[in-house]
Protein backbone atom coordinates (compact mmCIF):
# COMPACT_ATOMS: atom_id res chain seq x y z
CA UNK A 1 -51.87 22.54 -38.17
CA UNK A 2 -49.51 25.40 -37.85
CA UNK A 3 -45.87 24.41 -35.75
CA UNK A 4 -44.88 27.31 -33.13
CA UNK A 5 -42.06 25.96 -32.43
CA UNK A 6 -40.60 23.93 -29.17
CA UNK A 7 -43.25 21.27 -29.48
CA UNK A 8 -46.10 23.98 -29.64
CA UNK A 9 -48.45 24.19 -32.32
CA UNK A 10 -51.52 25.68 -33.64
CA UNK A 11 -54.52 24.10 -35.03
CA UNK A 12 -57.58 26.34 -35.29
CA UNK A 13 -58.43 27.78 -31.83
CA UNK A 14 -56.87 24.98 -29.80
CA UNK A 15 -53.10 24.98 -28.84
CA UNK A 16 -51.17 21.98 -28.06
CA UNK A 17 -48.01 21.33 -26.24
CA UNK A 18 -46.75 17.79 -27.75
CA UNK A 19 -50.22 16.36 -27.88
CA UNK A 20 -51.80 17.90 -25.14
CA UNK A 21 -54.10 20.92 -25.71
CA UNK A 22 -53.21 24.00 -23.38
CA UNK A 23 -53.82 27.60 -22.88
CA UNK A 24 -57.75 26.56 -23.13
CA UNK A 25 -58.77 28.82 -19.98
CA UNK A 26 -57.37 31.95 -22.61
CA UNK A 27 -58.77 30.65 -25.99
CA UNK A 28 -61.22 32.96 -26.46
CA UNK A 29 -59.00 35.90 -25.74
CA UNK A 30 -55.69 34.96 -27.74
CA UNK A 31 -55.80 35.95 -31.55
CA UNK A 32 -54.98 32.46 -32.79
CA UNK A 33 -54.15 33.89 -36.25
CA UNK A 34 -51.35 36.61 -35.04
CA UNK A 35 -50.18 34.18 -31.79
CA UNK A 36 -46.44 33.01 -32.21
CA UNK A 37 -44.05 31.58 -29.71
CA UNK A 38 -41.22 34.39 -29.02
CA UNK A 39 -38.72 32.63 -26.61
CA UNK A 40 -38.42 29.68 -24.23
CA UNK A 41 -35.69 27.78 -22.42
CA UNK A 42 -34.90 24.57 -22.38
CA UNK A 43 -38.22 22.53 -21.61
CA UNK A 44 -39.81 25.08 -18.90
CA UNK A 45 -40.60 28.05 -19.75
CA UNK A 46 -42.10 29.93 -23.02
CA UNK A 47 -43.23 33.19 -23.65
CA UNK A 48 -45.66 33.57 -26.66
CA UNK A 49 -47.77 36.91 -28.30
CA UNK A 50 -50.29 38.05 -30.31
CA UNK A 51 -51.70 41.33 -31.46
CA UNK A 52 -52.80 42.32 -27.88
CA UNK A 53 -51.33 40.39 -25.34
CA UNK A 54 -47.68 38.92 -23.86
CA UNK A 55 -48.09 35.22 -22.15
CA UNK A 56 -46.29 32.93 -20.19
CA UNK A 57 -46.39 29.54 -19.97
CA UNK A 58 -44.44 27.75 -17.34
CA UNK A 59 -43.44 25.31 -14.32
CA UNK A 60 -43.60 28.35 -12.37
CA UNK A 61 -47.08 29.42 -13.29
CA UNK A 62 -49.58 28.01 -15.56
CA UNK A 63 -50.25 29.49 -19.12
CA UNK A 64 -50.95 33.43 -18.54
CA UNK A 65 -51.77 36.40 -19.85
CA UNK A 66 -48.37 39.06 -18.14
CA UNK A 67 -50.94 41.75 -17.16
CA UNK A 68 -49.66 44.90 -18.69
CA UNK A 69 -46.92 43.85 -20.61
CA UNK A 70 -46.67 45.68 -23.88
CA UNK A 71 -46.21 42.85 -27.22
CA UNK A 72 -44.82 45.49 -29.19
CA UNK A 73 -42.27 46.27 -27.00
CA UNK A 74 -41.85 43.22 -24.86
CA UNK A 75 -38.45 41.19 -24.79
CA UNK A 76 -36.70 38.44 -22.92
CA UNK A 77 -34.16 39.38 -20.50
CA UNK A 78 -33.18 35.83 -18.95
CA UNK A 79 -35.66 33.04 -19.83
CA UNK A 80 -33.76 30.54 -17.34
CA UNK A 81 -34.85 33.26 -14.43
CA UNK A 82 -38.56 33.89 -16.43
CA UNK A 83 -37.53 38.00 -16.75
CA UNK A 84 -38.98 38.93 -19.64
CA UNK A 85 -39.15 43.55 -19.90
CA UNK A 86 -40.70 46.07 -21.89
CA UNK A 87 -41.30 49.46 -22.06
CA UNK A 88 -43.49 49.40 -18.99
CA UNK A 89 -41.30 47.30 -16.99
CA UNK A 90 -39.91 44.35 -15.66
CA UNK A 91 -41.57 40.95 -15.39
CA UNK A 92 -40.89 37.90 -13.50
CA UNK A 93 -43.16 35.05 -15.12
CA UNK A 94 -46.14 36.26 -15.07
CA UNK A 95 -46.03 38.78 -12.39
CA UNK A 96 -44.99 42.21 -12.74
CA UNK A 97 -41.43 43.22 -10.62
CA UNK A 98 -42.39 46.62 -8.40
CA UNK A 99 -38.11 47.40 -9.44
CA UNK A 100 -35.97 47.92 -12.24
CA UNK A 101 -34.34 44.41 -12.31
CA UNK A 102 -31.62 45.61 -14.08
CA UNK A 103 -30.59 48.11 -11.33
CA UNK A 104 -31.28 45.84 -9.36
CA UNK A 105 -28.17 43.65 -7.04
CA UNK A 106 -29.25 40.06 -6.25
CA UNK A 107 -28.18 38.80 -2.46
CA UNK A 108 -29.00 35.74 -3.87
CA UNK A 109 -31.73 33.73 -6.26
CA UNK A 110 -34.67 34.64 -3.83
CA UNK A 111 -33.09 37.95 -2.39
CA UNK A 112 -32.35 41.16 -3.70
CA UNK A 113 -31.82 44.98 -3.44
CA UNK A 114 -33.20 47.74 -5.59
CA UNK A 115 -32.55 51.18 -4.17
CA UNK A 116 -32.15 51.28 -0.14
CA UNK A 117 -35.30 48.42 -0.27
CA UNK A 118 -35.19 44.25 -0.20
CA UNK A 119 -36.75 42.57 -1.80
CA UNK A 120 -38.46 38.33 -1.84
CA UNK A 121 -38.60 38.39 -5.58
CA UNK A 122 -41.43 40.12 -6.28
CA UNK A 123 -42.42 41.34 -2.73
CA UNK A 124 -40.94 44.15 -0.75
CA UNK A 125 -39.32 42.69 2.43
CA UNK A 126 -41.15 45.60 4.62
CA UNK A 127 -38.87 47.12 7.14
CA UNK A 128 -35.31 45.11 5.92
CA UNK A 129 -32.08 47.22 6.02
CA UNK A 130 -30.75 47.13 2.75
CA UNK A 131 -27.09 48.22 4.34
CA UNK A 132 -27.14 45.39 6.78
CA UNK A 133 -29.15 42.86 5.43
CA UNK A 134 -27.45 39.05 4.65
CA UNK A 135 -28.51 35.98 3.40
CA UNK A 136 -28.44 32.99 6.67
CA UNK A 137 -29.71 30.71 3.91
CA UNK A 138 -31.63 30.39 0.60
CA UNK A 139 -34.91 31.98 1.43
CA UNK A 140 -33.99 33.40 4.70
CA UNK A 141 -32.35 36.30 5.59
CA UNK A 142 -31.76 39.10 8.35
CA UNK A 143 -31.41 42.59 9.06
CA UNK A 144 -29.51 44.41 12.11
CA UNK A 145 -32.70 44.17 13.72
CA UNK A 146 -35.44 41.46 12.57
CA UNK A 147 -35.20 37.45 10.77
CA UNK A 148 -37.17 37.39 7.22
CA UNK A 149 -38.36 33.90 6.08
CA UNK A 150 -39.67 33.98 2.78
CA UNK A 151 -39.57 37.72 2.58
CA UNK A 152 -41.92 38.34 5.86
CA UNK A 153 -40.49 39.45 8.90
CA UNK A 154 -40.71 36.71 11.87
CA UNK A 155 -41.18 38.59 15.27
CA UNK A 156 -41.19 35.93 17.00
CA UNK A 157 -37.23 35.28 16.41
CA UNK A 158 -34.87 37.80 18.79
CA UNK A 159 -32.33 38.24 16.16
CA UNK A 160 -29.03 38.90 18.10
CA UNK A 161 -29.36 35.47 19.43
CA UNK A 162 -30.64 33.29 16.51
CA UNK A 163 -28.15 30.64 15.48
CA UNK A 164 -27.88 27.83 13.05
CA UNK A 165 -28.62 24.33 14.30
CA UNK A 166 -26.52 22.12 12.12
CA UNK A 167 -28.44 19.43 9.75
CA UNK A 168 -31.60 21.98 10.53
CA UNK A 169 -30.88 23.03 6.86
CA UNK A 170 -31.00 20.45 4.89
CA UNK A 171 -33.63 19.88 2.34
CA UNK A 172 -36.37 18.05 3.90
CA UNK A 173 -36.25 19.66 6.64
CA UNK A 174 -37.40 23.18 4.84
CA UNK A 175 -41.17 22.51 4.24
């Protein structure tokens, strides 16, 4: 048995996390003799590769392949946010960003700005005003003109006279 590191190890084609196996939905595409563990933080998320491919394993997404990410060139840019970058791009977890993240100016964890566009972390909020846009809270924001929960635009809220209901905000009330 080969140790990876952070509680990962080797042993033949089957990985194990602790003493669970994992990553069996990619076993027969990882190269189990070049595969090595490259980063991780604290207990939720690591980033492993091999001669061909980058992968993620996380809370935020099970183990994965990061579609197009290069292993040569591939690096961790803030494990505690899962952006990882290479020479093709930025990644959040396993998905890739359609921004530079590093040009990029957060509104807030969920929110930000690249360029004059908004984005929901890896989504374009379509038709947002980067100039006017503001964060009402966490995952929703607004615009001069239009209310975006989530990153979509709700038409069915007139902006100009939306207005926070006090106690509507707190956590259980969200989902």
């Amino acid at each position: 048995m080969k140790e990876l590191g952070e509680g990962y190890s080797l042993s033949g084609k089957s990985i194990y996390y602790h003493d669970s196996e994992t990553f069996t939905s990619l076993r027969k595409i990882i190269d189990h003799n070049t595969f090595e563990l490259i980063g991780s933080f604290e207990d939720k998320t690591f980033y492993f590769k091999d001669k061909k491919n980058v992968y993620v394993s996380s809370y935020m997404c099970r183990p994965s392949v990061i579609e197009g990410a290069d292993q040569e060139t591939f690096k961790i840019f803030d494990a505690s946010e899962g952006i990882g970058y290479d020479r093709n791009g930025y990644y959040w977890y396993d998905k890739k960003l359609p921004y530079d993240y590093s040009q990029a100016e957060p509104y807030n964890e969920y929110y930000l700005r690249s360029g004059e566009n908004v984005f929901f972390i890896t989504e374009k909020a379509e038709g947002a005003d980067a100039d006017s846009f503001s964060i009402i809270w966490q995952n929703i924001g607004r615009d001069k003109h239009s209310l975006y929960f989530r990153g979509k635009k709700d038409t069915n809220v007139a902006v100009d006279t939306f207005k926070m209901v006090p106690g509507c905000f707190e956590e259980f009330h969200l989902d």
